[in-house]
Protein backbone atom coordinates (compact mmCIF):
# COMPACT_ATOMS: atom_id res chain seq x y z
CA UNK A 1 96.53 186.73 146.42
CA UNK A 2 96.89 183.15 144.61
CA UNK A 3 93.78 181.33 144.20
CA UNK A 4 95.00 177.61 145.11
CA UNK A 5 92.58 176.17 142.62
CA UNK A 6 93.19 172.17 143.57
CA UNK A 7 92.40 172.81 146.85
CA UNK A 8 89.07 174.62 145.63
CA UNK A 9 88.58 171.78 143.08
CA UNK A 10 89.03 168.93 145.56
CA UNK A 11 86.82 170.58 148.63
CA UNK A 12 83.94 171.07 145.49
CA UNK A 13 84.50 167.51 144.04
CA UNK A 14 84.05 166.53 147.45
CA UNK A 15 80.92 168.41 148.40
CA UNK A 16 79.42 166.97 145.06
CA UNK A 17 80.12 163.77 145.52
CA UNK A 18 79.04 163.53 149.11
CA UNK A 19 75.10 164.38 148.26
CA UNK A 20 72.76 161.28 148.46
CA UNK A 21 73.18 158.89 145.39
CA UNK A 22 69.93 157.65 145.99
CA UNK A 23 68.56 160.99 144.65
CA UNK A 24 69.95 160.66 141.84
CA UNK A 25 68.56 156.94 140.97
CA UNK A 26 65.74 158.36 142.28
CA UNK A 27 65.28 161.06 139.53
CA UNK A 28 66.44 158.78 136.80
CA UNK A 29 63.68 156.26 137.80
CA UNK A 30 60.62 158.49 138.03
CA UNK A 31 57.75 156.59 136.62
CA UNK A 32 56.11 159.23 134.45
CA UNK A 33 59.46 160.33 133.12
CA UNK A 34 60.65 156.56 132.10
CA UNK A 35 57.37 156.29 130.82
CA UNK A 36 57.71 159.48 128.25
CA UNK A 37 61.20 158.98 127.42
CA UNK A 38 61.96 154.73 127.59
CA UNK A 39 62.30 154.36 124.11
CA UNK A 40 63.91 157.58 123.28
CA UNK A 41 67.30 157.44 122.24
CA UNK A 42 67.97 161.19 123.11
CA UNK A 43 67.03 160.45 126.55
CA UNK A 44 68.93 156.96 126.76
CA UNK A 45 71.93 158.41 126.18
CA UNK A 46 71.31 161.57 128.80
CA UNK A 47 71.12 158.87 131.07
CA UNK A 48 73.91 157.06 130.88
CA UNK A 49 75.81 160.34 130.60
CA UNK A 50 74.63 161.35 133.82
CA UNK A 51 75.87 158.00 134.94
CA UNK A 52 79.49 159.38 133.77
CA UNK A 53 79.13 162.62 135.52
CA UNK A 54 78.54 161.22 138.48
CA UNK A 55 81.16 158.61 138.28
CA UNK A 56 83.94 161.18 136.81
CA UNK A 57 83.35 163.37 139.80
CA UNK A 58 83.32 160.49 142.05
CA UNK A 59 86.09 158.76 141.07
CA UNK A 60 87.62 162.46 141.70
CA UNK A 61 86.33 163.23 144.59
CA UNK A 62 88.08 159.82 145.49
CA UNK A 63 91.41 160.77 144.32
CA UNK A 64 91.18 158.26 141.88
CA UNK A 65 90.86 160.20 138.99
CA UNK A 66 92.74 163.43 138.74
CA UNK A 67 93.46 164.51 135.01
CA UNK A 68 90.60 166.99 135.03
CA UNK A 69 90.53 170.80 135.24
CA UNK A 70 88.95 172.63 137.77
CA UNK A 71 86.00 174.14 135.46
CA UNK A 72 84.57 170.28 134.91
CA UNK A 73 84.53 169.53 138.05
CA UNK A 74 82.61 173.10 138.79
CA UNK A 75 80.49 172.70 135.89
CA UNK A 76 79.08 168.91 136.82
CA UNK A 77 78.94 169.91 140.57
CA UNK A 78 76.24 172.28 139.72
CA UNK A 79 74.79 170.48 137.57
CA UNK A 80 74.10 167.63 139.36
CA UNK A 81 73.80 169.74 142.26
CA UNK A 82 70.55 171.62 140.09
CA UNK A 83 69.16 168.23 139.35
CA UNK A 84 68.76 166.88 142.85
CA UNK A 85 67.41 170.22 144.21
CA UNK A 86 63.78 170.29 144.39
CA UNK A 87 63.76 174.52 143.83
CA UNK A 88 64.05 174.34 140.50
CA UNK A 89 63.44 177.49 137.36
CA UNK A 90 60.53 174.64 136.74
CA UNK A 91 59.35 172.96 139.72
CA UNK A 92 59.72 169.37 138.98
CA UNK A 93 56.45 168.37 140.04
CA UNK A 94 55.03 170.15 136.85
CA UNK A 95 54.37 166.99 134.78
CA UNK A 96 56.85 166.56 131.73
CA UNK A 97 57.93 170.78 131.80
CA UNK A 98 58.91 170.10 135.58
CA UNK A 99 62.16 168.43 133.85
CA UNK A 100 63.14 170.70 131.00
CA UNK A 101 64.92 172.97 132.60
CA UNK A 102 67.17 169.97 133.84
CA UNK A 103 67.45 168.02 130.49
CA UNK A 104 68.52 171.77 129.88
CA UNK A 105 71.18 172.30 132.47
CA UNK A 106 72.23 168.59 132.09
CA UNK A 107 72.57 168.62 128.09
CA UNK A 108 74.58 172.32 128.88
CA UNK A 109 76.90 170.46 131.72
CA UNK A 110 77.69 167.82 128.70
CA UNK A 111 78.11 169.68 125.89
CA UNK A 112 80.58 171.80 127.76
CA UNK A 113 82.40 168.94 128.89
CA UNK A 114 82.14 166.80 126.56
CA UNK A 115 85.96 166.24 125.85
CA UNK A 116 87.09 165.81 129.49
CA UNK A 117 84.23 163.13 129.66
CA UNK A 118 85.47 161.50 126.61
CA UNK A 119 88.96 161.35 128.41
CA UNK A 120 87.46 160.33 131.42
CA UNK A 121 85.84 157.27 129.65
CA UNK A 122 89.21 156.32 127.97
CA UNK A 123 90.95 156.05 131.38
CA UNK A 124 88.09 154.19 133.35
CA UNK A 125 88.40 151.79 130.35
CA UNK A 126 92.29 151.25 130.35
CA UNK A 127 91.87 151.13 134.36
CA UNK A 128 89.19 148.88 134.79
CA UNK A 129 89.66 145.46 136.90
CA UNK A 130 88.59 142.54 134.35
């Protein structure tokens, strides 16, 4: 039995990118956590590469963007997926611990796929309305 993996890929870029965006902003706004980290420039660059995850999966998800293989677009699913759920390995109302495991699972997600983001980046650059 073949595994059609594009189908699989499309249906989970699609699930992924379907979850409320506003949960996201909400997570990345969190007043004791922009408080902690503002100046940090560890955690200013986490941000905006959550940013990128989002928008690589999105612009997927959108058939927009296709050039990716199907283990990014599992690997940033989940992750993003792990950040917006509130049943966490640390609950996230746990002041300041409440988020390591995410900086965790987010700084895994990037590190992992760090080259298809890089590619990513290249194209929204070279396709981007000026």
């Amino acid at each position: 039995m073949k595994i059609d993996e594009e189908k699989i890929k499309n249906e989970y870029a699609k699930q992924t990118a379907d979850f409320d965006k506003s949960k996201l902003d909400e997570l990345l706004n969190k007043k004791e956590l922009l408080e902690k980290f503002l100046h940090n420039k560890k955690f200013i660059q986490l941000k905006q590469d959550l940013v990128d995850l989002y928008s690589l999966i999105s612009d997927y998800a959108k058939g927009r963007y296709k050039n990716v293989p199907w283990w990014t677009i599992s690997s940033i699913g989940a992750a993003l997926l792990y950040l917006i759920n509130p049943f966490d390995i640390i609950p996230d109302f746990i002041p300041v611990l409440g988020f390591i495991d995410d900086f965790f699972v987010l700084s895994l997600c990037i590190k992992m796929t760090e080259n298809d983001i890089k590619k990513y980046k290249q194209w929204k650059e070279q396709n981007s309305v000026n």
